[in-house]
PDB file of N, CA and C in Angstrom:
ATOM      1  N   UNK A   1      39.644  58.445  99.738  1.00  0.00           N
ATOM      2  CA  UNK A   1      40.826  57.735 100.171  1.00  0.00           C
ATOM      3  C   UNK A   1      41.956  58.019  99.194  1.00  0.00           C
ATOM      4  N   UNK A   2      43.098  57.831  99.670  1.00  0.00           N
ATOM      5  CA  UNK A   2      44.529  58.301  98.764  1.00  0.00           C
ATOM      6  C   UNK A   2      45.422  57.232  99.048  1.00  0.00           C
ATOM      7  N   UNK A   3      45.956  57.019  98.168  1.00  0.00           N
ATOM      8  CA  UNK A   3      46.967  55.908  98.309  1.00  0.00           C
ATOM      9  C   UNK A   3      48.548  56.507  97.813  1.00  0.00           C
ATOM     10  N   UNK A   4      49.624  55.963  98.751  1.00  0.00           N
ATOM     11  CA  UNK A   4      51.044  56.565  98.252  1.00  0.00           C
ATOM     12  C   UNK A   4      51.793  55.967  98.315  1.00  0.00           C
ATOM     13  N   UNK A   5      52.588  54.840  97.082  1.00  0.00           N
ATOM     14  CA  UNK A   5      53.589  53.977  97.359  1.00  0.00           C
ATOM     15  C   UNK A   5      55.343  54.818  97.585  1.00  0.00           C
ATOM     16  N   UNK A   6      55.496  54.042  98.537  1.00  0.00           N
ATOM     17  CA  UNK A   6      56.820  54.254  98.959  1.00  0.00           C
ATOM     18  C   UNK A   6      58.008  53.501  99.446  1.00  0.00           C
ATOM     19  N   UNK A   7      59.248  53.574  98.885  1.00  0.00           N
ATOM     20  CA  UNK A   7      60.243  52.452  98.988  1.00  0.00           C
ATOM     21  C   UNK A   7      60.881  52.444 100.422  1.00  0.00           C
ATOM     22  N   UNK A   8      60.923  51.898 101.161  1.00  0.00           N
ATOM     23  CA  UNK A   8      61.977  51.937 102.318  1.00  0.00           C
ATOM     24  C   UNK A   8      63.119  52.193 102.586  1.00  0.00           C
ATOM     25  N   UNK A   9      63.705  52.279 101.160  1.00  0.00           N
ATOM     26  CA  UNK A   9      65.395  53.029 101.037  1.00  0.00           C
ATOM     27  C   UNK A   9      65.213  54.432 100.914  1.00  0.00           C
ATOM     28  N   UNK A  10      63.934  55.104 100.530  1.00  0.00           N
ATOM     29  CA  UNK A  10      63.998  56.845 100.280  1.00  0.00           C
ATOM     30  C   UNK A  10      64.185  57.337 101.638  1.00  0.00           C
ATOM     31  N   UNK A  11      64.414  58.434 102.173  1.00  0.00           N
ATOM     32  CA  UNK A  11      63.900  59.280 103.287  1.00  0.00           C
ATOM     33  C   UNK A  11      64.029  60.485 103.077  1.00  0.00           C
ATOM     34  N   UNK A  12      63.396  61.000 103.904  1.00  0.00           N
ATOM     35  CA  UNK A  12      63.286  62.701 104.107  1.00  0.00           C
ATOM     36  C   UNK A  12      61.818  62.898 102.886  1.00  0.00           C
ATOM     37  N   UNK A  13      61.057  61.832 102.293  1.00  0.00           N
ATOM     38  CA  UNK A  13      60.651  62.555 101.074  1.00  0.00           C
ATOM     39  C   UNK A  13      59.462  63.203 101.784  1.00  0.00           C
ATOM     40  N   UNK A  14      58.523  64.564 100.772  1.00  0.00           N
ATOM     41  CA  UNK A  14      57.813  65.175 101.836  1.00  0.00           C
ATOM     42  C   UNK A  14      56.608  64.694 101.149  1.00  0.00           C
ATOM     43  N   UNK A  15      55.732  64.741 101.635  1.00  0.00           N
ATOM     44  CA  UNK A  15      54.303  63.838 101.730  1.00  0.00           C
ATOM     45  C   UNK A  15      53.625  64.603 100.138  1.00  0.00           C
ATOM     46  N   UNK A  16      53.367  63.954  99.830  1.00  0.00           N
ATOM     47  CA  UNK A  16      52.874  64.128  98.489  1.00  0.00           C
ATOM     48  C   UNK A  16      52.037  64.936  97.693  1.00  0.00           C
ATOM     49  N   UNK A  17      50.965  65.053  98.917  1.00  0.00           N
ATOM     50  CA  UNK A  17      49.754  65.926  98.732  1.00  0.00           C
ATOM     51  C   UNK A  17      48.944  66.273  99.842  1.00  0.00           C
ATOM     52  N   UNK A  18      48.126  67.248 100.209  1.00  0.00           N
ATOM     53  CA  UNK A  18      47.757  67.478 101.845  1.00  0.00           C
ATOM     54  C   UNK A  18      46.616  66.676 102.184  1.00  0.00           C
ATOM     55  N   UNK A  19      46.508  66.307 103.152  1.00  0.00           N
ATOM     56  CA  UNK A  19      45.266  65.144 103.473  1.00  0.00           C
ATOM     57  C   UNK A  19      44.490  65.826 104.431  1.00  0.00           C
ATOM     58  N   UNK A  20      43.232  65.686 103.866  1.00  0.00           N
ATOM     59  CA  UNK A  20      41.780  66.454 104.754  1.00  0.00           C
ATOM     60  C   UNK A  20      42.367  65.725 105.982  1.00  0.00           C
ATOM     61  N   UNK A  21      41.271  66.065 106.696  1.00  0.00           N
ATOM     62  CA  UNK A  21      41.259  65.703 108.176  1.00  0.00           C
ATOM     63  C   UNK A  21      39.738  64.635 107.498  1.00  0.00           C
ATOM     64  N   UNK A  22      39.928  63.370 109.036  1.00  0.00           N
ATOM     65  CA  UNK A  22      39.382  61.998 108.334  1.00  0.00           C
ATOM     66  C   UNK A  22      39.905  61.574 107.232  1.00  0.00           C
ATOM     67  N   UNK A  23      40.110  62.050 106.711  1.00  0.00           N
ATOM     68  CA  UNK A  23      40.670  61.155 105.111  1.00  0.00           C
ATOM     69  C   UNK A  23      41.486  59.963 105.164  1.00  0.00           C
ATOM     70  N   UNK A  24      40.855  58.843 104.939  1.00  0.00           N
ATOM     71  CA  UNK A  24      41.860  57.800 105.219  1.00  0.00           C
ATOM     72  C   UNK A  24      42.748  58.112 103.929  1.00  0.00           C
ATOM     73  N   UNK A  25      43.917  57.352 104.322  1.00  0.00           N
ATOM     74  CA  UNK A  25      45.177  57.538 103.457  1.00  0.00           C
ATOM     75  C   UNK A  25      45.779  56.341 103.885  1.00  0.00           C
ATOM     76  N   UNK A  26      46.037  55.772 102.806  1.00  0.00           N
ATOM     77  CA  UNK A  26      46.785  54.110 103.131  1.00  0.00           C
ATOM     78  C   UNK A  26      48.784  54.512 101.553  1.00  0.00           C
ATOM     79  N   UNK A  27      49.376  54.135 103.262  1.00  0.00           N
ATOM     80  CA  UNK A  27      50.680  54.083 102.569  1.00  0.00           C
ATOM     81  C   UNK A  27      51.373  52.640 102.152  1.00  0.00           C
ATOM     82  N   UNK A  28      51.840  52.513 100.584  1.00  0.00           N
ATOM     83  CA  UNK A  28      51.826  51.152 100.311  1.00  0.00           C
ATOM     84  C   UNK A  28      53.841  51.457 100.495  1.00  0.00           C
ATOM     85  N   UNK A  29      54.066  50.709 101.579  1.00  0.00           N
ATOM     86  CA  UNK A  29      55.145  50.574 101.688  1.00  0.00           C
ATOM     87  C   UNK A  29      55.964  49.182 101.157  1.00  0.00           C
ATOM     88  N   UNK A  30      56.803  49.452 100.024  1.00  0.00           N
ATOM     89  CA  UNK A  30      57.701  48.957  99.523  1.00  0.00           C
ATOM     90  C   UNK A  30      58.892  48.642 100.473  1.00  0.00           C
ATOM     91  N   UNK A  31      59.560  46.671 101.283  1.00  0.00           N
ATOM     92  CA  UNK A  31      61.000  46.802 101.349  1.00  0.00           C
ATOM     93  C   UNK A  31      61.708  45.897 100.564  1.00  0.00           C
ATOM     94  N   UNK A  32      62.428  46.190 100.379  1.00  0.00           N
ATOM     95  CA  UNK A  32      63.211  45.439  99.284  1.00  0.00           C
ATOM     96  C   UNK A  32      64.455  44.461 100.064  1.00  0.00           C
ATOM     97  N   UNK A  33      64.734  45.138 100.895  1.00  0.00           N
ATOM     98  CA  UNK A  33      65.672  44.509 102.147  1.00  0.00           C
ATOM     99  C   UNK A  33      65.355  43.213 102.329  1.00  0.00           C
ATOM    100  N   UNK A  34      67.040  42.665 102.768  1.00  0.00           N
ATOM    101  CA  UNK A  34      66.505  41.231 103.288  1.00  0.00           C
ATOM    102  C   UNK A  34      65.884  40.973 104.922  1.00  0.00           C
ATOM    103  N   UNK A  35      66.284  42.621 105.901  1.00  0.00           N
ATOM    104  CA  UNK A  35      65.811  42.772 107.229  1.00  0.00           C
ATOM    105  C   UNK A  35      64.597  43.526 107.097  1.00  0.00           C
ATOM    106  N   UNK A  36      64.092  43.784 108.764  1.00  0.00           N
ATOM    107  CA  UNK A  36      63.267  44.495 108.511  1.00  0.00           C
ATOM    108  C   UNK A  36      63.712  45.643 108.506  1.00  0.00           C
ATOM    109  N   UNK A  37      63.129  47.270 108.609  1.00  0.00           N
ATOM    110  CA  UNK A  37      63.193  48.165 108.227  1.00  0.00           C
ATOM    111  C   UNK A  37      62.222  49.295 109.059  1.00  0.00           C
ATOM    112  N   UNK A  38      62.510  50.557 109.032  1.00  0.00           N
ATOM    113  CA  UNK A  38      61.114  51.330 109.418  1.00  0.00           C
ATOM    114  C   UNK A  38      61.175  51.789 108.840  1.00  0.00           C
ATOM    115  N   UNK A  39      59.574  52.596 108.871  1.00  0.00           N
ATOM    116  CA  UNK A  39      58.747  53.637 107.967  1.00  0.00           C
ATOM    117  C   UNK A  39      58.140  54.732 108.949  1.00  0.00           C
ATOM    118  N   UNK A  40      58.642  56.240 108.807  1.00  0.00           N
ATOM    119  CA  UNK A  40      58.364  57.071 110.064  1.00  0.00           C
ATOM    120  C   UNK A  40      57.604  58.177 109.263  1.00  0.00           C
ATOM    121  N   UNK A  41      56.491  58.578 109.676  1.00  0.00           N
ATOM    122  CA  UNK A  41      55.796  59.720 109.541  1.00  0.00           C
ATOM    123  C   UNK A  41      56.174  61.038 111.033  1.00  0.00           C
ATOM    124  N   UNK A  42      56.585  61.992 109.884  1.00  0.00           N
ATOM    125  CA  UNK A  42      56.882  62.845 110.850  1.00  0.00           C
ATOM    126  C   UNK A  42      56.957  64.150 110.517  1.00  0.00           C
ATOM    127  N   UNK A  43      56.414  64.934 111.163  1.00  0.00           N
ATOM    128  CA  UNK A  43      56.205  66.787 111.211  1.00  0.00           C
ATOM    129  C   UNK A  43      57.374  67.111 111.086  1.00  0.00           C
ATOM    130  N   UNK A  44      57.558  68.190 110.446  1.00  0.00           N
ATOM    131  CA  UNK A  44      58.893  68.844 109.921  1.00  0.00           C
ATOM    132  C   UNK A  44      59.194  69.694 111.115  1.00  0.00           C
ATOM    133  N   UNK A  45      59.873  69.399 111.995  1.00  0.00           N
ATOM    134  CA  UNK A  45      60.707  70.444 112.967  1.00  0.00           C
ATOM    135  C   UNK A  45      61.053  71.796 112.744  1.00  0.00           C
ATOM    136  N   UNK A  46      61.069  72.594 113.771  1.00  0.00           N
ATOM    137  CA  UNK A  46      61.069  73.535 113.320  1.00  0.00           C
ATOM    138  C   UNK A  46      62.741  73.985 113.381  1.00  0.00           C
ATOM    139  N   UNK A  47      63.194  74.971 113.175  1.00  0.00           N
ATOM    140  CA  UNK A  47      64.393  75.389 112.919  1.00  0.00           C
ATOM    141  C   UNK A  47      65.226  74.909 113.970  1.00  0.00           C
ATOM    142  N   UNK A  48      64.821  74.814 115.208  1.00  0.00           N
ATOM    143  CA  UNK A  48      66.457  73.873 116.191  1.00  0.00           C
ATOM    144  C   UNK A  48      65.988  72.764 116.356  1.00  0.00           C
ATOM    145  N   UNK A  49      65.167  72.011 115.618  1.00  0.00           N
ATOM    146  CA  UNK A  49      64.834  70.695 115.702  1.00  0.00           C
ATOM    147  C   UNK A  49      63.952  70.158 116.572  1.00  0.00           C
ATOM    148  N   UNK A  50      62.996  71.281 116.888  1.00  0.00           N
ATOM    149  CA  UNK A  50      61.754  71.002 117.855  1.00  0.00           C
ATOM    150  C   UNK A  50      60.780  71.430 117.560  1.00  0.00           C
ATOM    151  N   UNK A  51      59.599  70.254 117.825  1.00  0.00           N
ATOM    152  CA  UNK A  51      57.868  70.671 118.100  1.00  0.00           C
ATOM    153  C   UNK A  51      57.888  71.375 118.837  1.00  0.00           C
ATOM    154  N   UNK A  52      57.045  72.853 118.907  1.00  0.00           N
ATOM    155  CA  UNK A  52      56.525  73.766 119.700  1.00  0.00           C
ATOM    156  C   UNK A  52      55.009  73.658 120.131  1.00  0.00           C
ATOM    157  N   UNK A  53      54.399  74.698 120.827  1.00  0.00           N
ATOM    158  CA  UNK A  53      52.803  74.408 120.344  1.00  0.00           C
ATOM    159  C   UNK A  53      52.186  74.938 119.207  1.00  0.00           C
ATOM    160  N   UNK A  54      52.982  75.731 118.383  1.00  0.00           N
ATOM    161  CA  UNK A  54      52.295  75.859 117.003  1.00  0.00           C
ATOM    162  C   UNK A  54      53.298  74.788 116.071  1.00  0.00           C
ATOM    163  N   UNK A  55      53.581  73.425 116.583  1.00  0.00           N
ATOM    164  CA  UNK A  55      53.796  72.772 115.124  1.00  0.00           C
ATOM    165  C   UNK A  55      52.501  72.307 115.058  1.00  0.00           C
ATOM    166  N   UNK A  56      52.257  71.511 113.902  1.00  0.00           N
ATOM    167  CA  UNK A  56      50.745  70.893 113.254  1.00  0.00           C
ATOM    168  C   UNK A  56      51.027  69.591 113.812  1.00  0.00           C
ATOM    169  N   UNK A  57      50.004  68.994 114.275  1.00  0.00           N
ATOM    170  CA  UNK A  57      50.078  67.942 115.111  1.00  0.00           C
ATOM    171  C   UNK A  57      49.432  66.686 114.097  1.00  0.00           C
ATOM    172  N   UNK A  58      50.496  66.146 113.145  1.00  0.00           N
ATOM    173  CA  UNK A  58      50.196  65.743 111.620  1.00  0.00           C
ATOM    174  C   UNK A  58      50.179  64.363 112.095  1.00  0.00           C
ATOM    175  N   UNK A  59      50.907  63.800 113.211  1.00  0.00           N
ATOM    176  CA  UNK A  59      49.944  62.540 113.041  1.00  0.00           C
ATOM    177  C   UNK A  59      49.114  61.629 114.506  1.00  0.00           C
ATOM    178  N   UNK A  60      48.343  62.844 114.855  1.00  0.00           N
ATOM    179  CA  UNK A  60      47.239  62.271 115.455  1.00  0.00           C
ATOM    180  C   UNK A  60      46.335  61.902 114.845  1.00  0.00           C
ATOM    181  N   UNK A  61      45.949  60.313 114.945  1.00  0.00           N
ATOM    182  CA  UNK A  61      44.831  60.114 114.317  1.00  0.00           C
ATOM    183  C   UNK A  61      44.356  58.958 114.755  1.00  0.00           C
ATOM    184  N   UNK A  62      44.468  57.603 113.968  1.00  0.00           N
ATOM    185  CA  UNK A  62      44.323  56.602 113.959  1.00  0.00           C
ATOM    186  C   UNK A  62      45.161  55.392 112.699  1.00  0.00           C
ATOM    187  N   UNK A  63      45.441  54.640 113.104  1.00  0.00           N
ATOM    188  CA  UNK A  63      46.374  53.965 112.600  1.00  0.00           C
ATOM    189  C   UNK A  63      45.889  52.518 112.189  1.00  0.00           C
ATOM    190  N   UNK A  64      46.217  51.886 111.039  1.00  0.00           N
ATOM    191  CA  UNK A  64      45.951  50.149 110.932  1.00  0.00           C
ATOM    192  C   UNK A  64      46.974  49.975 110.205  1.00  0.00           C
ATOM    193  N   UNK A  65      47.540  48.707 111.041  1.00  0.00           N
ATOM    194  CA  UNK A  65      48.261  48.124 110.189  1.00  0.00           C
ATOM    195  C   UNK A  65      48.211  47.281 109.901  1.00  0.00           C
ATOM    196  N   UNK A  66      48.609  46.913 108.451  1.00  0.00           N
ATOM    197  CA  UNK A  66      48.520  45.345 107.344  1.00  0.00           C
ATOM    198  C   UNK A  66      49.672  44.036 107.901  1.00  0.00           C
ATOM    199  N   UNK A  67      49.444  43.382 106.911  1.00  0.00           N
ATOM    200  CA  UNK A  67      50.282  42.786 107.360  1.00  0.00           C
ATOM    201  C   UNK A  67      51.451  42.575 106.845  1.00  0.00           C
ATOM    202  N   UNK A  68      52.491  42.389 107.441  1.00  0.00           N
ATOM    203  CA  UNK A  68      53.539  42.785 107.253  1.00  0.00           C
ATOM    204  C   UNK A  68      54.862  44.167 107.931  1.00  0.00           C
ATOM    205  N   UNK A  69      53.577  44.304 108.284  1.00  0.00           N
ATOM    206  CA  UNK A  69      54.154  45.915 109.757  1.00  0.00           C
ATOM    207  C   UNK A  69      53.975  45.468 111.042  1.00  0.00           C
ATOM    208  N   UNK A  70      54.488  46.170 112.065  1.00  0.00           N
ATOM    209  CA  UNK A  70      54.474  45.646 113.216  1.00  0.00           C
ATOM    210  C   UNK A  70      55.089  46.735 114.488  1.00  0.00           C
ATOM    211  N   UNK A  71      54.864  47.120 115.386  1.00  0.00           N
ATOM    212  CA  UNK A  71      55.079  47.953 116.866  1.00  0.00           C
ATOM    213  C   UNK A  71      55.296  49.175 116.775  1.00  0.00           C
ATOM    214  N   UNK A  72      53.979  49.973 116.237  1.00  0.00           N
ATOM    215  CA  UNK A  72      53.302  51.464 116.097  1.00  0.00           C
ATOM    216  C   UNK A  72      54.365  51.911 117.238  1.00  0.00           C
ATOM    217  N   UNK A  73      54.399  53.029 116.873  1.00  0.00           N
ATOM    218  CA  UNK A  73      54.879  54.008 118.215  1.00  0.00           C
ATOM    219  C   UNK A  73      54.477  55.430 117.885  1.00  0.00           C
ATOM    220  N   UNK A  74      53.432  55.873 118.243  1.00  0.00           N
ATOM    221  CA  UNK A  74      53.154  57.266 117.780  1.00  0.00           C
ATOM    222  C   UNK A  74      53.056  58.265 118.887  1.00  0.00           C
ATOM    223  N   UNK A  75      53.235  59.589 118.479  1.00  0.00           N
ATOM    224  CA  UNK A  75      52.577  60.307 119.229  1.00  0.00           C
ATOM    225  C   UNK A  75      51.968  61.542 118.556  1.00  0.00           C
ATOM    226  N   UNK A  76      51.677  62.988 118.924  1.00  0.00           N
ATOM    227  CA  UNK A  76      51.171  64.080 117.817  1.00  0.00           C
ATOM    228  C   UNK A  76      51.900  64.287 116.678  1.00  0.00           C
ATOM    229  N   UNK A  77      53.513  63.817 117.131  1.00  0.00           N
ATOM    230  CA  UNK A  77      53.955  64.542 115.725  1.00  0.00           C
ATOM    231  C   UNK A  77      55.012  63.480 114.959  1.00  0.00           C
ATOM    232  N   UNK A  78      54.975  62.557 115.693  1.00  0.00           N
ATOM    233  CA  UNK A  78      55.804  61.504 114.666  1.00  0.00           C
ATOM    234  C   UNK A  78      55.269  60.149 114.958  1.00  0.00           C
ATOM    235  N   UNK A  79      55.003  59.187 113.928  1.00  0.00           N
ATOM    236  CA  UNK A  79      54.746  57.916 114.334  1.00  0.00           C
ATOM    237  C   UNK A  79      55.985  57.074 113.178  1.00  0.00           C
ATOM    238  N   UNK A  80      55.814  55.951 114.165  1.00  0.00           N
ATOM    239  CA  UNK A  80      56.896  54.694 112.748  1.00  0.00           C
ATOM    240  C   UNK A  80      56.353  53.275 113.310  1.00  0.00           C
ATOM    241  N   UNK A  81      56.804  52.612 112.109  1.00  0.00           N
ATOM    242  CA  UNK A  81      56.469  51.159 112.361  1.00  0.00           C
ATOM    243  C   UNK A  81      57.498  50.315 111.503  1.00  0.00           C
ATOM    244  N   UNK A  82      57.397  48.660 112.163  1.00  0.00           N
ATOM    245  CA  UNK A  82      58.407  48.109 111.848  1.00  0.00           C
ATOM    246  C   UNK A  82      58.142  47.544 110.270  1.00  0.00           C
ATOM    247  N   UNK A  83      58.754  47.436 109.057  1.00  0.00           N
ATOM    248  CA  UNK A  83      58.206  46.945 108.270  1.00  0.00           C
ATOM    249  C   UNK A  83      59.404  45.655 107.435  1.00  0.00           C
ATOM    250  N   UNK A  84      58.246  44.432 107.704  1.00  0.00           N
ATOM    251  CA  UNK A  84      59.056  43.142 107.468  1.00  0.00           C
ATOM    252  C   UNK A  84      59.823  43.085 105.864  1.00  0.00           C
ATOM    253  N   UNK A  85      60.751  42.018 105.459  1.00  0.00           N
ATOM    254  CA  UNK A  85      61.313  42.169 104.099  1.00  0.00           C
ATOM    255  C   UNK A  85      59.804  42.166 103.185  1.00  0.00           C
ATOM    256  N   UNK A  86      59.396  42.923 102.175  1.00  0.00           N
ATOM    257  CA  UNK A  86      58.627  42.250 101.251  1.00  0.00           C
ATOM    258  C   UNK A  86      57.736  43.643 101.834  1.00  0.00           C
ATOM    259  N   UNK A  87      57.623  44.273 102.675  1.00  0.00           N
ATOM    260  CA  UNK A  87      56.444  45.494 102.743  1.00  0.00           C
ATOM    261  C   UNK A  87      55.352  45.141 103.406  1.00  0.00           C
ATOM    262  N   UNK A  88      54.262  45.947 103.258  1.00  0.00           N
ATOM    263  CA  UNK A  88      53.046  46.185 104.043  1.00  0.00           C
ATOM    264  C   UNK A  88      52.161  47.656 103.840  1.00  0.00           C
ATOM    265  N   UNK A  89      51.220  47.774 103.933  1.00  0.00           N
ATOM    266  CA  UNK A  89      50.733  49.277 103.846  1.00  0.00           C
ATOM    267  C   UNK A  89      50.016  49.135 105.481  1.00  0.00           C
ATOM    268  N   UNK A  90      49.784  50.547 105.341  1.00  0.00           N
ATOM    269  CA  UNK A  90      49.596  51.390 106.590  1.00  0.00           C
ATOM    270  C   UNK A  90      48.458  52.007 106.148  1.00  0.00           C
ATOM    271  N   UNK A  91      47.662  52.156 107.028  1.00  0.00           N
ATOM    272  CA  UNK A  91      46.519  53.140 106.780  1.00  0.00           C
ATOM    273  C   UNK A  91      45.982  53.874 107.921  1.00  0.00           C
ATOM    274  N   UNK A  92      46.267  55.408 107.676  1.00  0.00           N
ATOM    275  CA  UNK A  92      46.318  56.302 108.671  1.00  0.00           C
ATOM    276  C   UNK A  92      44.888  57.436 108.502  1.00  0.00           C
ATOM    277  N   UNK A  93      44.217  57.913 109.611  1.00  0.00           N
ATOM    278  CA  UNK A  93      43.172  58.880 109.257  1.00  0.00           C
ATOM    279  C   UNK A  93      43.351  59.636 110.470  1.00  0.00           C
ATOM    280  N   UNK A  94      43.958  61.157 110.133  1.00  0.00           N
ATOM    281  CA  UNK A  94      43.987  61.805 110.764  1.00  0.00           C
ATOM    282  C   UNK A  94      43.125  62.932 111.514  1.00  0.00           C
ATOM    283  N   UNK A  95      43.150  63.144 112.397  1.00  0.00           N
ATOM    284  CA  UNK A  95      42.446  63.880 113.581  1.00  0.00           C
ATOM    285  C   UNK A  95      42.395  65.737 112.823  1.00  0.00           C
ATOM    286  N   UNK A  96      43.979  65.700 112.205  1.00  0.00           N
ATOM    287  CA  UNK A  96      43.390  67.378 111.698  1.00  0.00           C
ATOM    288  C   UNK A  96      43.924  66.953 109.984  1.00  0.00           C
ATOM    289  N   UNK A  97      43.642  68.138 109.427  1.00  0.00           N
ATOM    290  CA  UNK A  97      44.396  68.175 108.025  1.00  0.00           C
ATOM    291  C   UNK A  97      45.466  68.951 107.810  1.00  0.00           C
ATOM    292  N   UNK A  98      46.467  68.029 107.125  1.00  0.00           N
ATOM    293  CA  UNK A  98      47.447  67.793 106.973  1.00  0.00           C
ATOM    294  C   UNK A  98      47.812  68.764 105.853  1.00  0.00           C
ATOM    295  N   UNK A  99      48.979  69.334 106.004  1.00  0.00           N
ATOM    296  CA  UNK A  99      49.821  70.356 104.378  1.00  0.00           C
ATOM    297  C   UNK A  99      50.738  69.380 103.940  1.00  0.00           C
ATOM    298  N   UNK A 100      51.052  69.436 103.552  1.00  0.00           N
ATOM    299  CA  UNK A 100      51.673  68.396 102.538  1.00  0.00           C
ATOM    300  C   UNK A 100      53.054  68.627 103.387  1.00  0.00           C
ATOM    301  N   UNK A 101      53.656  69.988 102.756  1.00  0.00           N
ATOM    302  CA  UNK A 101      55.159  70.657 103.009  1.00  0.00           C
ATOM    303  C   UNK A 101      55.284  70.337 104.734  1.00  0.00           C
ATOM    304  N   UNK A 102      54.360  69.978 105.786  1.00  0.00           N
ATOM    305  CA  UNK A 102      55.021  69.747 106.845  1.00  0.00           C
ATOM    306  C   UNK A 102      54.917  68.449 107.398  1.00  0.00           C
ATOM    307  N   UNK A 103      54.927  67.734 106.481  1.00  0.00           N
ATOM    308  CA  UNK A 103      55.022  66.022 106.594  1.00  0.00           C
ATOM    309  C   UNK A 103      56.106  65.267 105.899  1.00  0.00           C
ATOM    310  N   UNK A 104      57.054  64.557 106.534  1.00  0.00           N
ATOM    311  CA  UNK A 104      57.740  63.894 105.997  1.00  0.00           C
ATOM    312  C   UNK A 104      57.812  62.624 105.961  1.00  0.00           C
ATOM    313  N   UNK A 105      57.950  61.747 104.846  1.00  0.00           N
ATOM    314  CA  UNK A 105      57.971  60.453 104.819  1.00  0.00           C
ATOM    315  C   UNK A 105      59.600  59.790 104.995  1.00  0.00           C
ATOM    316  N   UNK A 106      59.818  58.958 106.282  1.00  0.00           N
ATOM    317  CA  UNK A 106      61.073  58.585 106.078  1.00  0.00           C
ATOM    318  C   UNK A 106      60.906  57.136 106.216  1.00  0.00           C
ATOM    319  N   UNK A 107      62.318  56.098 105.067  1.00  0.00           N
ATOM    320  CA  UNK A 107      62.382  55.005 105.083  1.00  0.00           C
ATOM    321  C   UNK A 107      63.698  54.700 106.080  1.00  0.00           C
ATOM    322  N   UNK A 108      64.039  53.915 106.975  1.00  0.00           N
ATOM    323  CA  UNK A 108      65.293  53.737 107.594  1.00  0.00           C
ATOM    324  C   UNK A 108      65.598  51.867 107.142  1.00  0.00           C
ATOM    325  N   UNK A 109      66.467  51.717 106.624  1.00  0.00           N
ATOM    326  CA  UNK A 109      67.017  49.959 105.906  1.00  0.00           C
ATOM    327  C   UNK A 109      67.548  49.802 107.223  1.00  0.00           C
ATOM    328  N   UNK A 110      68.101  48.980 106.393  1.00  0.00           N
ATOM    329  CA  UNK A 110      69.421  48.202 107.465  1.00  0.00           C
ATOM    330  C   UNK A 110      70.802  48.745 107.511  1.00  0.00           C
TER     331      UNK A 110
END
């Protein structure tokens, strides 16, 4: 298992390290905000800003969320969730393995 804290004001940052396939991975999301906020996992697009069928399909998997998160929306290549003032972690185990360089972690505030 891998754990990766992350603030809700960063975005674009790229995923830290590559995650086997199964590997749970729990993201400890930091908000500091007085609203809520999202937290989006998402495949790096390719040059005009689209999944093809060779992007990596980085976040099929399976998803839990803690408390403090709230209304998943995923699909192969991007998921997000709502995350209340004060944070929550996420814990994701994906279907393939993951490169690091084509995963991005984004925070969106208020």
């Amino acid at each position: 298992m891998a754990t990766y804290n992350f603030n809700i004001t960063a975005s674009g940052v790229t995923q830290p390290a590559d995650i086997g396939l199964g590997v749970s991975t729990d993201y400890v999301i930091a908000n500091p905000l007085p609203s809520s906020a999202y937290f989006t996992l998402e495949t790096v697009p390719n040059n005009e800003g689209f999944y093809t069928a060779s992007s990596p399909k980085n976040t099929s998997g399976s998803f839990t969320l803690g408390a403090g998160l709230s209304g998943l929306v995923q699909n192969d290549y991007i998921a997000s969730v709502v995350v209340a003032p004060g944070g929550g972690t996420l814990t994701f185990v994906p279907k393939t393995a993951i490169i690091s360089s084509t995963l991005k972690l984004r925070g969106i505030g208020d």
